[in-house]
PDB file of N, CA and C in Angstrom:
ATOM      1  N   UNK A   1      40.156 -33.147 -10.691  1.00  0.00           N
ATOM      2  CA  UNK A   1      40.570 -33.640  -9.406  1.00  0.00           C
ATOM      3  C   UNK A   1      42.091 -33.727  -9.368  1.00  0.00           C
ATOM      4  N   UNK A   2      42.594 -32.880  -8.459  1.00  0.00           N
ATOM      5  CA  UNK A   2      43.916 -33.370  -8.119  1.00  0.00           C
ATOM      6  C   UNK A   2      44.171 -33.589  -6.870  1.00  0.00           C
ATOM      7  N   UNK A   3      44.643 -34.745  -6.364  1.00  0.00           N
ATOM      8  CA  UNK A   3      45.281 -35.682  -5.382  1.00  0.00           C
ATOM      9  C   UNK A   3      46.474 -34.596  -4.923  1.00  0.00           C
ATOM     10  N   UNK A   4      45.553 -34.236  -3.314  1.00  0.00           N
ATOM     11  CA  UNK A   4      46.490 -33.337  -2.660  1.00  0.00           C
ATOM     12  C   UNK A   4      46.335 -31.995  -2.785  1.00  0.00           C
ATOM     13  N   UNK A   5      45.494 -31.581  -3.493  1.00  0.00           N
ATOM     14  CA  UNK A   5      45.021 -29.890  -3.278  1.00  0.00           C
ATOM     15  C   UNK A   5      44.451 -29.728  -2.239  1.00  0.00           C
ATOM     16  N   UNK A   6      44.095 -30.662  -1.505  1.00  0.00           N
ATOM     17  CA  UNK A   6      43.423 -29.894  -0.004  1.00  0.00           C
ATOM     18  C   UNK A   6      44.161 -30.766   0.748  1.00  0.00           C
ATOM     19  N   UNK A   7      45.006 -30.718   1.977  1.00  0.00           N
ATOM     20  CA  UNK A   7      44.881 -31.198   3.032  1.00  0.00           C
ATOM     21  C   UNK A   7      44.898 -31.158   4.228  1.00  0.00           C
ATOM     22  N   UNK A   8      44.548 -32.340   4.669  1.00  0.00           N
ATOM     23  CA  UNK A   8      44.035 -32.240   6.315  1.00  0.00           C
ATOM     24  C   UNK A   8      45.248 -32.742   7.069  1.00  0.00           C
ATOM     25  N   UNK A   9      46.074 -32.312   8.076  1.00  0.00           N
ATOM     26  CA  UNK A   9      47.087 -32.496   8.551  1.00  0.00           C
ATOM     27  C   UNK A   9      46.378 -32.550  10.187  1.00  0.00           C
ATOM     28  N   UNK A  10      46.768 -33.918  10.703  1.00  0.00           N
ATOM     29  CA  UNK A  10      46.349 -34.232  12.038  1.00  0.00           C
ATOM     30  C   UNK A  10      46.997 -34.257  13.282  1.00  0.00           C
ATOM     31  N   UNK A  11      47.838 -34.191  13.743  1.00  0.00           N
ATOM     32  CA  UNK A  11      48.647 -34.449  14.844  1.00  0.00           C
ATOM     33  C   UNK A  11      48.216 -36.438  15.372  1.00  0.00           C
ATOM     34  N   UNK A  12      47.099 -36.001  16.240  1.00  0.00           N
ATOM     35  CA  UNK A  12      46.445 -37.714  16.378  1.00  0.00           C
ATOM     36  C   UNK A  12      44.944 -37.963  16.096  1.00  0.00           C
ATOM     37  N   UNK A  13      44.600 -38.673  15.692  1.00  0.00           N
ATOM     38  CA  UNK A  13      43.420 -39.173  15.635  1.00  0.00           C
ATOM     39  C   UNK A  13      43.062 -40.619  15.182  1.00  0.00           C
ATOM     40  N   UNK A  14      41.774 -41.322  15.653  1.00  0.00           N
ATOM     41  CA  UNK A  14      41.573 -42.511  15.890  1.00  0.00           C
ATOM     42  C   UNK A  14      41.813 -43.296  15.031  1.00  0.00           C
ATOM     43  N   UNK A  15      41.829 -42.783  13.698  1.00  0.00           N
ATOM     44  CA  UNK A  15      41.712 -43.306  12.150  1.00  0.00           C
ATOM     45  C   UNK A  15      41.279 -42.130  11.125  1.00  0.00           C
ATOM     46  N   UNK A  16      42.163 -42.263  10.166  1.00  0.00           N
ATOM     47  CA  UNK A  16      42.117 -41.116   9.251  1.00  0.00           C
ATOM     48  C   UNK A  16      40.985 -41.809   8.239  1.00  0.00           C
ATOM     49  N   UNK A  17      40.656 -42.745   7.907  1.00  0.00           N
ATOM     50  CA  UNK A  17      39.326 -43.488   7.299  1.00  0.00           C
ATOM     51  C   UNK A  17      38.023 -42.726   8.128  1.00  0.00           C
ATOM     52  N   UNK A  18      38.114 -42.914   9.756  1.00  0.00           N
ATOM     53  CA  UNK A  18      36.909 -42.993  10.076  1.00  0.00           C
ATOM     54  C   UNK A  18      36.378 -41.265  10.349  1.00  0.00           C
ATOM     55  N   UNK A  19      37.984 -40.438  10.079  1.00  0.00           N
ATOM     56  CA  UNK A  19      37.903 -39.094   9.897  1.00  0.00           C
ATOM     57  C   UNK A  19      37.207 -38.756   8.424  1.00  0.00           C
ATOM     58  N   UNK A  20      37.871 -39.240   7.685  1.00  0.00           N
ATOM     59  CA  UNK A  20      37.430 -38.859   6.057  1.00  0.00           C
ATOM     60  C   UNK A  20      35.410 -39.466   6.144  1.00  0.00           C
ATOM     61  N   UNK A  21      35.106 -40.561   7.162  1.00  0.00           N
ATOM     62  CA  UNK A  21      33.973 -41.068   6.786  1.00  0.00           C
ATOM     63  C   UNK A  21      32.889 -40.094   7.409  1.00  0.00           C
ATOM     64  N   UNK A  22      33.036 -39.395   8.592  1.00  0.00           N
ATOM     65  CA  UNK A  22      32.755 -38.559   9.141  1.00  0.00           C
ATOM     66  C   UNK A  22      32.638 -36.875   8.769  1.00  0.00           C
ATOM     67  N   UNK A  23      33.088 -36.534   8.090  1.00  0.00           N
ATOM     68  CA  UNK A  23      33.841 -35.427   7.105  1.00  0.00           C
ATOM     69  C   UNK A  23      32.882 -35.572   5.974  1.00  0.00           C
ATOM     70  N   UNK A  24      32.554 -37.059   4.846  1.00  0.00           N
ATOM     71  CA  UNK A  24      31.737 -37.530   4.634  1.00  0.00           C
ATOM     72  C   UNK A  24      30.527 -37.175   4.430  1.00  0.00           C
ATOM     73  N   UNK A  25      30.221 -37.194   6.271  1.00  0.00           N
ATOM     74  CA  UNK A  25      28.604 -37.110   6.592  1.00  0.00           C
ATOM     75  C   UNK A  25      28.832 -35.695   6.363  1.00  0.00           C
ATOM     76  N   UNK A  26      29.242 -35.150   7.015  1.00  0.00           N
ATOM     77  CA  UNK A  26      29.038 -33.624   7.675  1.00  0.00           C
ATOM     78  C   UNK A  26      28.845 -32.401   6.147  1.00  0.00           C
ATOM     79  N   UNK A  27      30.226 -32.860   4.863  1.00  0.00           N
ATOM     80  CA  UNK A  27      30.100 -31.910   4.086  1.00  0.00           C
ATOM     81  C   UNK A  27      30.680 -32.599   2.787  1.00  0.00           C
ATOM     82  N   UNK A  28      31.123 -31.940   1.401  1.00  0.00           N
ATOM     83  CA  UNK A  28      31.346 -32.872   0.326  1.00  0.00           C
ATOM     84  C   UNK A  28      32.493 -32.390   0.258  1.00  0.00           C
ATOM     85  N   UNK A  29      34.003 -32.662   0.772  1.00  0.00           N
ATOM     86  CA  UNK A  29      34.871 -32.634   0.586  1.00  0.00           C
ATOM     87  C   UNK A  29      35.904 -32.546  -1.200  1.00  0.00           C
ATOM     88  N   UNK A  30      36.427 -31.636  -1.114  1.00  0.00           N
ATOM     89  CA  UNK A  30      37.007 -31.537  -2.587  1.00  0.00           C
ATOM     90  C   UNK A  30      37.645 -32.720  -2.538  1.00  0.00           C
ATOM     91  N   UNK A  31      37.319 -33.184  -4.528  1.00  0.00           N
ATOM     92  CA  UNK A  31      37.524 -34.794  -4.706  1.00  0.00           C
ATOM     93  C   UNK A  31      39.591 -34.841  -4.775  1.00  0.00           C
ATOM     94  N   UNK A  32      39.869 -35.586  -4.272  1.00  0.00           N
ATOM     95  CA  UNK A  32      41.210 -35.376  -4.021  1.00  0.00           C
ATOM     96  C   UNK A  32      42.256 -34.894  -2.562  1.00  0.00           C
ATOM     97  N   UNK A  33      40.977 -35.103  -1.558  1.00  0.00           N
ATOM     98  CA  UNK A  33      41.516 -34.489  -0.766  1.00  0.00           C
ATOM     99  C   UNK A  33      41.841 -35.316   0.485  1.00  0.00           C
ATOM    100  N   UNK A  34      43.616 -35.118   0.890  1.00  0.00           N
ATOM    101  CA  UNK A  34      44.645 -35.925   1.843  1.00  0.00           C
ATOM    102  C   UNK A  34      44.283 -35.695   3.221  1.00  0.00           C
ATOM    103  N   UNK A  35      43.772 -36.753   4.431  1.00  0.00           N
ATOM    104  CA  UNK A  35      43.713 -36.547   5.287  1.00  0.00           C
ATOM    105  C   UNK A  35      44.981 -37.226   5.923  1.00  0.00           C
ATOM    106  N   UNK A  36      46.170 -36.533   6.544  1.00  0.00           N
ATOM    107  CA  UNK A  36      46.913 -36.848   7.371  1.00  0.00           C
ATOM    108  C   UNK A  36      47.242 -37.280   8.704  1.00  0.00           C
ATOM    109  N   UNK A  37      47.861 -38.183   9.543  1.00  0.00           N
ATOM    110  CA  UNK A  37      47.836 -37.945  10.770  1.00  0.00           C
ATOM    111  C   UNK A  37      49.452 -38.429  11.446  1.00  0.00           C
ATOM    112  N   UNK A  38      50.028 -37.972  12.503  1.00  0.00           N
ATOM    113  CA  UNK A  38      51.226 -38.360  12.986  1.00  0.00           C
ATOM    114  C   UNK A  38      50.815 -39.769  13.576  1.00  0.00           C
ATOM    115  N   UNK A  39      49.770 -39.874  14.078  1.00  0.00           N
ATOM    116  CA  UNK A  39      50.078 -40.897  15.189  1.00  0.00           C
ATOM    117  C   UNK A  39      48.149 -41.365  14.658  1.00  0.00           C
ATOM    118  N   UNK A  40      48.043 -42.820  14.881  1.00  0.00           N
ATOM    119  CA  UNK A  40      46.323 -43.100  15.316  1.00  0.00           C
ATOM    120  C   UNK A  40      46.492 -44.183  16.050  1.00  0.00           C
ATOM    121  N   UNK A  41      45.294 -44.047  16.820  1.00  0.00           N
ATOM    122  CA  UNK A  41      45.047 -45.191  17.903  1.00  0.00           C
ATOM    123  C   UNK A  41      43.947 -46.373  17.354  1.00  0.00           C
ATOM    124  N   UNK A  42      43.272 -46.460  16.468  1.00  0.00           N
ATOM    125  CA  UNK A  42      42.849 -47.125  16.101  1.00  0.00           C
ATOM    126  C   UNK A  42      42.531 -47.253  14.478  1.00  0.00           C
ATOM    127  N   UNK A  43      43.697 -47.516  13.846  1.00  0.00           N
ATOM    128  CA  UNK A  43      44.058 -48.098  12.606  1.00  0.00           C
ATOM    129  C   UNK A  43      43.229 -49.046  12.252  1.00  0.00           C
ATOM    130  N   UNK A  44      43.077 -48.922  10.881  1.00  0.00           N
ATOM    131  CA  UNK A  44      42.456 -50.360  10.879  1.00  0.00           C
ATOM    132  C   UNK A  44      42.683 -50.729   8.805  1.00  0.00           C
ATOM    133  N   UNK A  45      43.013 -52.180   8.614  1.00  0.00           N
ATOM    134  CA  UNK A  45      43.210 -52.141   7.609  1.00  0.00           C
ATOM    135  C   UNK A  45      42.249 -52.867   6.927  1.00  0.00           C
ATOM    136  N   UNK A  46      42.484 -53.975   5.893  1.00  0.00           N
ATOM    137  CA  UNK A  46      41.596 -54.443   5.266  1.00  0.00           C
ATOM    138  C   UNK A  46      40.993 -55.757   5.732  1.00  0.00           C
ATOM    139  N   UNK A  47      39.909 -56.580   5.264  1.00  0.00           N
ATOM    140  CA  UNK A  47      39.869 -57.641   6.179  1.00  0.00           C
ATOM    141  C   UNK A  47      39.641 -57.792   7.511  1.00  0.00           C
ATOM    142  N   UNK A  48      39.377 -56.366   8.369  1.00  0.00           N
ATOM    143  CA  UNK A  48      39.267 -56.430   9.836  1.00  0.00           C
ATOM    144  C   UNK A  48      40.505 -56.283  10.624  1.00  0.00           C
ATOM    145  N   UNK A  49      41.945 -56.318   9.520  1.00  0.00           N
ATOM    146  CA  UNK A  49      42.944 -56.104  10.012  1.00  0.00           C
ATOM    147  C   UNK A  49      43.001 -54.693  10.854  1.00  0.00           C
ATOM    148  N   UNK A  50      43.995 -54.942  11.911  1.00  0.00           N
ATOM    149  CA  UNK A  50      44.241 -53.281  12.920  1.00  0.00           C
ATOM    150  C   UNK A  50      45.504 -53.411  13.218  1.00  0.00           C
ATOM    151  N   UNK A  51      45.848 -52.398  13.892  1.00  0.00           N
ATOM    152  CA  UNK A  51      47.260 -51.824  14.143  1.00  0.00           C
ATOM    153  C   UNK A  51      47.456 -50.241  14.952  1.00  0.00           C
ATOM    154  N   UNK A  52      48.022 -50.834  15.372  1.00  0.00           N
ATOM    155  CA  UNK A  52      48.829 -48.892  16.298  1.00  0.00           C
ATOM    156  C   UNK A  52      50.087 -48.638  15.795  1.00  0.00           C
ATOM    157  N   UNK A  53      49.702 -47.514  15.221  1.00  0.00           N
ATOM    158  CA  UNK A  53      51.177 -46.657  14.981  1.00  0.00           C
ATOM    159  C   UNK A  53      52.007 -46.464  15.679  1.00  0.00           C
ATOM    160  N   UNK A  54      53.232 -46.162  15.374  1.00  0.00           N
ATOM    161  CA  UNK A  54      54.277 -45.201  16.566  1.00  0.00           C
ATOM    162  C   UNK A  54      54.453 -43.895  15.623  1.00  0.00           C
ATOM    163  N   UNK A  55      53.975 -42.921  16.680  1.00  0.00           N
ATOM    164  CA  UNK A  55      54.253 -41.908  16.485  1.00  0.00           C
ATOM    165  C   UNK A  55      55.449 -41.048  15.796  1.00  0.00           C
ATOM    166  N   UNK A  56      54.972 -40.160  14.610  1.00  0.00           N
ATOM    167  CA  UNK A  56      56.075 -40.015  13.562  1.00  0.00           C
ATOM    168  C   UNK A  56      56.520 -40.672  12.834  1.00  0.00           C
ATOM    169  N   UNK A  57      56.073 -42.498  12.214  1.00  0.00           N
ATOM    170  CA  UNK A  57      57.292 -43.155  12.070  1.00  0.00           C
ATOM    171  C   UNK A  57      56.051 -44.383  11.134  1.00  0.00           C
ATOM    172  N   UNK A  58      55.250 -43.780  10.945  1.00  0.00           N
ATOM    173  CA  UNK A  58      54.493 -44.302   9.847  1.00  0.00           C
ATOM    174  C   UNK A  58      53.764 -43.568   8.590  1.00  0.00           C
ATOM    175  N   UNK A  59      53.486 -44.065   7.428  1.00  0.00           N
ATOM    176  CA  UNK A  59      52.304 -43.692   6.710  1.00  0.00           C
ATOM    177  C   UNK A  59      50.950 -43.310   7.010  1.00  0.00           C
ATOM    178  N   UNK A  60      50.581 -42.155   7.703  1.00  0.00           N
ATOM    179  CA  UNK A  60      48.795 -43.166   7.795  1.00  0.00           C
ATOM    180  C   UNK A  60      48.637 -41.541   6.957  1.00  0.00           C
ATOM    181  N   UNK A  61      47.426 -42.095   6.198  1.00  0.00           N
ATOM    182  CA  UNK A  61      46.757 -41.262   5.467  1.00  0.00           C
ATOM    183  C   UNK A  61      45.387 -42.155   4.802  1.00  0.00           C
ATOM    184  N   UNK A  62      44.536 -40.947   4.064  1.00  0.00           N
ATOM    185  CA  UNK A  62      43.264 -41.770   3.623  1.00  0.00           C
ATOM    186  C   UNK A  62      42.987 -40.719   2.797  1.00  0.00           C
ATOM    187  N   UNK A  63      42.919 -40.911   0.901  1.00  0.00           N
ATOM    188  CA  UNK A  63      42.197 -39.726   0.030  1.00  0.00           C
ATOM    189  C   UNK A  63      40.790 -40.175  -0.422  1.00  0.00           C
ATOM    190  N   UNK A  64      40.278 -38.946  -0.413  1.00  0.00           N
ATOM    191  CA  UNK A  64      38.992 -39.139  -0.547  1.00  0.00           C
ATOM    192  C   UNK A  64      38.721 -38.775  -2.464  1.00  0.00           C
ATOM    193  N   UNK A  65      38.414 -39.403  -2.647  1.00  0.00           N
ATOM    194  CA  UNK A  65      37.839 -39.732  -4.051  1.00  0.00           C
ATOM    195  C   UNK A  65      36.355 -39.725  -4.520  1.00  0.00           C
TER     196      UNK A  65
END
């Protein structure tokens, strides 16, 4: 497994978690692999915590392991 041989580069989407969880269902993603996004509208962190990005000007990512 190496962290970052595949990735998914997003422009926007709702949550890069609920992308990777979805992705998930559908197929078995190579272990190591970066889903990116510029912008999400519905972030969400730990604890129930959430948040909105500004566009360009954050971290959001999610590896799948």
């Amino acid at each position: 497994m190496k962290v970052g041989s595949h990735i998914i580069d997003l422009d926007t989407v709702s949550s890069t978690n609920n992308y990777a969880l979805a992705l998930l269902e559908e197929e078995k993603p190579v272990d190591g692999t970066v889903i990116t996004a510029g912008y999400q509208s519905g972030g969400r962190g730990q604890e129930g915590n959430s948040w909105e990005s500004e566009k360009g000007r954050n971290l959001l990512f999610t590896i799948i392991l």
